[in-house]
PDB file of N, CA and C in Angstrom:
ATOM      1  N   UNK A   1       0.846  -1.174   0.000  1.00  0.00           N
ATOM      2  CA  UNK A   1       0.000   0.000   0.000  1.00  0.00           C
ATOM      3  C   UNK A   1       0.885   1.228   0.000  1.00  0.00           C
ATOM      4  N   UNK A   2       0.524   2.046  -0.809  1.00  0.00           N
ATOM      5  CA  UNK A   2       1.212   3.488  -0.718  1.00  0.00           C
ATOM      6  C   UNK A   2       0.362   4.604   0.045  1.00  0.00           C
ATOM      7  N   UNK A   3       1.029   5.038   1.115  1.00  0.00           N
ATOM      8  CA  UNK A   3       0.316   6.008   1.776  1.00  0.00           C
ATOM      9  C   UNK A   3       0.151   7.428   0.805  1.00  0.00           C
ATOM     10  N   UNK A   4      -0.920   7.607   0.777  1.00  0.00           N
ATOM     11  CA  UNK A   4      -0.905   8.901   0.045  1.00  0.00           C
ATOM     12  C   UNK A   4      -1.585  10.493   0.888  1.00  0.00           C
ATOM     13  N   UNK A   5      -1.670   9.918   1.845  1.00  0.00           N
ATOM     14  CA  UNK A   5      -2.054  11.351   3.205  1.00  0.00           C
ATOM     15  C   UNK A   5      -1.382  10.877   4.371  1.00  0.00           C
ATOM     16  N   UNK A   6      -1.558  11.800   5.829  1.00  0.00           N
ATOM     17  CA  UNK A   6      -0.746  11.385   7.108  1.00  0.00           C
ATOM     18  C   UNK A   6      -1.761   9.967   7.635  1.00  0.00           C
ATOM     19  N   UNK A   7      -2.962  10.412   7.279  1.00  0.00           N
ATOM     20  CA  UNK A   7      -3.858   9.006   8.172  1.00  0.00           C
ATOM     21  C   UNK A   7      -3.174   7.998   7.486  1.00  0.00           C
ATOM     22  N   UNK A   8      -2.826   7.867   6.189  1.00  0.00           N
ATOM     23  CA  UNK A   8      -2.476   5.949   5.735  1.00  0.00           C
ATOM     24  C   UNK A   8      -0.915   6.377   5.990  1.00  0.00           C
ATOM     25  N   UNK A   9      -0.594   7.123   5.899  1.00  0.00           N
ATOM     26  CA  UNK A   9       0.926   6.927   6.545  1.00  0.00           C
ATOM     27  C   UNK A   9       1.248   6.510   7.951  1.00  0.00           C
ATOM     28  N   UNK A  10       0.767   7.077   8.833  1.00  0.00           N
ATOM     29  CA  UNK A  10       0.147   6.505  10.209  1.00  0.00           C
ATOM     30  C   UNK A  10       0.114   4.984  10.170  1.00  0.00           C
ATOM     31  N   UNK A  11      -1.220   5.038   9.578  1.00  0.00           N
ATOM     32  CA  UNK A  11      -1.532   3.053   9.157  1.00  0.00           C
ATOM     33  C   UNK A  11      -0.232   2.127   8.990  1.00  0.00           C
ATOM     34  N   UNK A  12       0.331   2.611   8.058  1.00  0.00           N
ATOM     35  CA  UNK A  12       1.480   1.863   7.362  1.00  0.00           C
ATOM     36  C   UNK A  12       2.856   1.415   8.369  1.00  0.00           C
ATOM     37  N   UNK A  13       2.648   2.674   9.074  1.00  0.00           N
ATOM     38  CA  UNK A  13       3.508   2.585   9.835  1.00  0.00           C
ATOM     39  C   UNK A  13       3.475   1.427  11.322  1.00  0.00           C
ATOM     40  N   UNK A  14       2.191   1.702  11.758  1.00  0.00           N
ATOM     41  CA  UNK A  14       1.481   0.996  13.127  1.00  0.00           C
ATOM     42  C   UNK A  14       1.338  -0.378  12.484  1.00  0.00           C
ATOM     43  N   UNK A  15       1.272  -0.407  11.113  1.00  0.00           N
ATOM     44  CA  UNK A  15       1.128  -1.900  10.354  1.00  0.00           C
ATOM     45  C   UNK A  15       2.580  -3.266  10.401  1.00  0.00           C
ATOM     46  N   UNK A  16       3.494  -2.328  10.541  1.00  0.00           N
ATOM     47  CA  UNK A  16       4.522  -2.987  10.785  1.00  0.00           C
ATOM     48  C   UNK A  16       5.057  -3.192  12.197  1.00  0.00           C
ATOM     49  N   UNK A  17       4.518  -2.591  12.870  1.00  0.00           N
ATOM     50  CA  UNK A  17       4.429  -3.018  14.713  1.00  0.00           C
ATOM     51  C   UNK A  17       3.764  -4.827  14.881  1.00  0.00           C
ATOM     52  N   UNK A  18       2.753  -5.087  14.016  1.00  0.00           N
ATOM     53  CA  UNK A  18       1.769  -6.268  13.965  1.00  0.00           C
ATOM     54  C   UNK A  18       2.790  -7.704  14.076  1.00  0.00           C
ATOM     55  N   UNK A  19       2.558  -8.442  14.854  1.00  0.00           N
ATOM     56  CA  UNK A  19       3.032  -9.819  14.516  1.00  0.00           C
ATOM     57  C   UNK A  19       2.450 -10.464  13.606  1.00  0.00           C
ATOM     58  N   UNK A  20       2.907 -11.655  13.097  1.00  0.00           N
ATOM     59  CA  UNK A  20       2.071 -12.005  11.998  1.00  0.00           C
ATOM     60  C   UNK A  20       1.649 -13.443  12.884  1.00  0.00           C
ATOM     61  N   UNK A  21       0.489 -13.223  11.928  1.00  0.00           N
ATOM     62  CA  UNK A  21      -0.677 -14.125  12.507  1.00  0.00           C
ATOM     63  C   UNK A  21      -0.386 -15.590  12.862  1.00  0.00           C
ATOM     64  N   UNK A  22      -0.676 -16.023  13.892  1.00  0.00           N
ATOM     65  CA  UNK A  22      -0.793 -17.421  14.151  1.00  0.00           C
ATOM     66  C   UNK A  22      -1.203 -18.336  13.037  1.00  0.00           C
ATOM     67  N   UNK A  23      -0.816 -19.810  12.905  1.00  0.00           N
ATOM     68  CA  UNK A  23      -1.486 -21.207  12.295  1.00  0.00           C
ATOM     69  C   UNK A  23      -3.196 -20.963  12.899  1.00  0.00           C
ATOM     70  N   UNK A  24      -3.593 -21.055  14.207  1.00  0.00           N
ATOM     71  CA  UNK A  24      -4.454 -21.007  14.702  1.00  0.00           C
ATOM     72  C   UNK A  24      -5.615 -19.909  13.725  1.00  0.00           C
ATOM     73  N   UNK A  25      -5.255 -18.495  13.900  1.00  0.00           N
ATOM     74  CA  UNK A  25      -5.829 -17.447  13.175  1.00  0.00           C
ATOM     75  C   UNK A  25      -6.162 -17.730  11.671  1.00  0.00           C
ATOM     76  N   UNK A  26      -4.999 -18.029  11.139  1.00  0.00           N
ATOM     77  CA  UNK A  26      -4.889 -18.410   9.772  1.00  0.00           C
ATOM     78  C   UNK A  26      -6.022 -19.500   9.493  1.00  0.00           C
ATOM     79  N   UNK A  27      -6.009 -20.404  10.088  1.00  0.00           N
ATOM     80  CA  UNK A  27      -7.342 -21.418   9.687  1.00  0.00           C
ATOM     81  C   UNK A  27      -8.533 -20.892  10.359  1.00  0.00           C
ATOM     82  N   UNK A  28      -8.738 -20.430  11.409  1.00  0.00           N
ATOM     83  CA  UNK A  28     -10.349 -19.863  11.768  1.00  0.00           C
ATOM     84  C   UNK A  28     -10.381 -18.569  10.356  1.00  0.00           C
ATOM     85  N   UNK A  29      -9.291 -17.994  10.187  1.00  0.00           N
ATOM     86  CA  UNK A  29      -9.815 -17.116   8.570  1.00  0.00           C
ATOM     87  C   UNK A  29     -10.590 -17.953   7.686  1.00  0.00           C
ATOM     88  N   UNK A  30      -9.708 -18.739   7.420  1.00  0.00           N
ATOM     89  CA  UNK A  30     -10.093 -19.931   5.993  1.00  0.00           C
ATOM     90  C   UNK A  30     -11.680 -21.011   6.365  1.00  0.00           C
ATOM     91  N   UNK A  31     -11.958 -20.541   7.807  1.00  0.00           N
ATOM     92  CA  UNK A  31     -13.309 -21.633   7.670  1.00  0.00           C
ATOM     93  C   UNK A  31     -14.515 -20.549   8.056  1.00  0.00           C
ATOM     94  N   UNK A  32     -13.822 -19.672   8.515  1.00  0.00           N
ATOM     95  CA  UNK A  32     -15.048 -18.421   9.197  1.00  0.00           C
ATOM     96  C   UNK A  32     -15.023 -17.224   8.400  1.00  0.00           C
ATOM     97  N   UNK A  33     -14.464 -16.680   7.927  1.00  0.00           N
ATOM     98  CA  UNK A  33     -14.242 -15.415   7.322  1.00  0.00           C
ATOM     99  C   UNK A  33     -14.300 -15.660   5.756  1.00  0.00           C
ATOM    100  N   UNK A  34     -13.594 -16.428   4.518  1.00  0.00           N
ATOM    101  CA  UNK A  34     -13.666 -16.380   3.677  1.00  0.00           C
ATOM    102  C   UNK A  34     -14.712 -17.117   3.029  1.00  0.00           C
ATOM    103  N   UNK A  35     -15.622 -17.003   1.858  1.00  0.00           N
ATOM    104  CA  UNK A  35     -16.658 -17.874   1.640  1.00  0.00           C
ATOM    105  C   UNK A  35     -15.968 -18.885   0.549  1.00  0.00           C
ATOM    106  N   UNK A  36     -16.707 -19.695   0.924  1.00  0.00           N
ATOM    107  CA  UNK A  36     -16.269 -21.041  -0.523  1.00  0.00           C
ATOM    108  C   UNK A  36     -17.465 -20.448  -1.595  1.00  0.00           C
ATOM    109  N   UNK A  37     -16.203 -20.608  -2.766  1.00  0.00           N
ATOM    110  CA  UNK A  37     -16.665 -20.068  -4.094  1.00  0.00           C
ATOM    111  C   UNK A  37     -16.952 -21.575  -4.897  1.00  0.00           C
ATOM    112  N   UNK A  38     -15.829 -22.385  -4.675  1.00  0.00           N
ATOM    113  CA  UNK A  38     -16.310 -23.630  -5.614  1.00  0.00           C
ATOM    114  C   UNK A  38     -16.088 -24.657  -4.849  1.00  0.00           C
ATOM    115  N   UNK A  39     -16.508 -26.005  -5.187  1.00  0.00           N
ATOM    116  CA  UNK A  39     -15.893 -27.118  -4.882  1.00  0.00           C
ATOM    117  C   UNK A  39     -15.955 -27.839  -6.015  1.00  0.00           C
ATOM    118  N   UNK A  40     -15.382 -29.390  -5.700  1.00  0.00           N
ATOM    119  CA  UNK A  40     -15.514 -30.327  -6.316  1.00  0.00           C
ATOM    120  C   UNK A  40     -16.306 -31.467  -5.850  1.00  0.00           C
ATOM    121  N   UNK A  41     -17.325 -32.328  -7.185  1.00  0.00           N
ATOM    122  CA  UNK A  41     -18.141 -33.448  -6.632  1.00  0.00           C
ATOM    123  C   UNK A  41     -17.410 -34.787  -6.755  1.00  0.00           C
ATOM    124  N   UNK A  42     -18.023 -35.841  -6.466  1.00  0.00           N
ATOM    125  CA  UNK A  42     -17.332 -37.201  -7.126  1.00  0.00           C
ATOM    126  C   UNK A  42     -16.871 -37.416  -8.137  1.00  0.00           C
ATOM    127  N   UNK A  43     -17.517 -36.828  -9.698  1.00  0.00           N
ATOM    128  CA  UNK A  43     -16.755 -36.842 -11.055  1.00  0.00           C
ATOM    129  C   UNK A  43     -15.929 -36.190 -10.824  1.00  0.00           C
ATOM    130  N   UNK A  44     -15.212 -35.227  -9.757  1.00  0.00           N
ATOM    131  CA  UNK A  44     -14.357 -34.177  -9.993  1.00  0.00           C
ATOM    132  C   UNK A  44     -14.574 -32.853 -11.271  1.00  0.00           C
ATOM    133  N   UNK A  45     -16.133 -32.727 -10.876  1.00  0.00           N
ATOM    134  CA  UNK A  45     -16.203 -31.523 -11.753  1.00  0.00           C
ATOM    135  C   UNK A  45     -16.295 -30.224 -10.473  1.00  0.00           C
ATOM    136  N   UNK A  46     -16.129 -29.453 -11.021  1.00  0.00           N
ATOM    137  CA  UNK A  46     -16.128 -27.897 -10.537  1.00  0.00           C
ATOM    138  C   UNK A  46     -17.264 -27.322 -10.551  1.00  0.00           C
ATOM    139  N   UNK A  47     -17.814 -27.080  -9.157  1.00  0.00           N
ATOM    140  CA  UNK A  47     -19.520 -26.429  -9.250  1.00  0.00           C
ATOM    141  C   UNK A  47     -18.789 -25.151  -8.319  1.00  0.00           C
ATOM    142  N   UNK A  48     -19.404 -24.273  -9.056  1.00  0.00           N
ATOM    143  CA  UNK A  48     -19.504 -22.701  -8.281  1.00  0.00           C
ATOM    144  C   UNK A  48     -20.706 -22.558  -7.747  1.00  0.00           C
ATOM    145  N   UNK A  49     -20.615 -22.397  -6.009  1.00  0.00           N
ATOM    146  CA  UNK A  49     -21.524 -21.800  -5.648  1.00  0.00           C
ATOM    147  C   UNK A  49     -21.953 -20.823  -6.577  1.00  0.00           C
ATOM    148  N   UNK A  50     -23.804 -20.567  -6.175  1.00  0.00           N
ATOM    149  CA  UNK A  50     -24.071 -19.006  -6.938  1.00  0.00           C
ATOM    150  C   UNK A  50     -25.110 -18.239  -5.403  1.00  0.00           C
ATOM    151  N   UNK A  51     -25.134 -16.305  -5.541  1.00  0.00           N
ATOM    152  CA  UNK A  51     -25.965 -16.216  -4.842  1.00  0.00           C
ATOM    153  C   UNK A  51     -27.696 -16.519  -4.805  1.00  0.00           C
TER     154      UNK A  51
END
């Protein structure tokens, strides 16, 4: 990200204070936070969820 005012310069800065995220965090992201877009069935075809 390029800061382009003092507020995201601020950001950028306090952004690199951050530890990086746990194994733990990282998978509650991947089952709680991101949505599944596709899977695969038994033929191994590719179905996209739709809304």
């Amino acid at each position: 990200m390029k800061a382009r005012n003092k507020y995201q310069e601020k950001i950028v800065e306090l952004s690199h204070r951050l530890p990086a995220p746990t194994n733990k965090q990282m998978e509650y992201a991947k089952s709680h936070i991101f949505p599944l877009l596709a899977y695969r069935n038994k033929k191994k075809v590719t179905m996209f969820a739709s809304d």
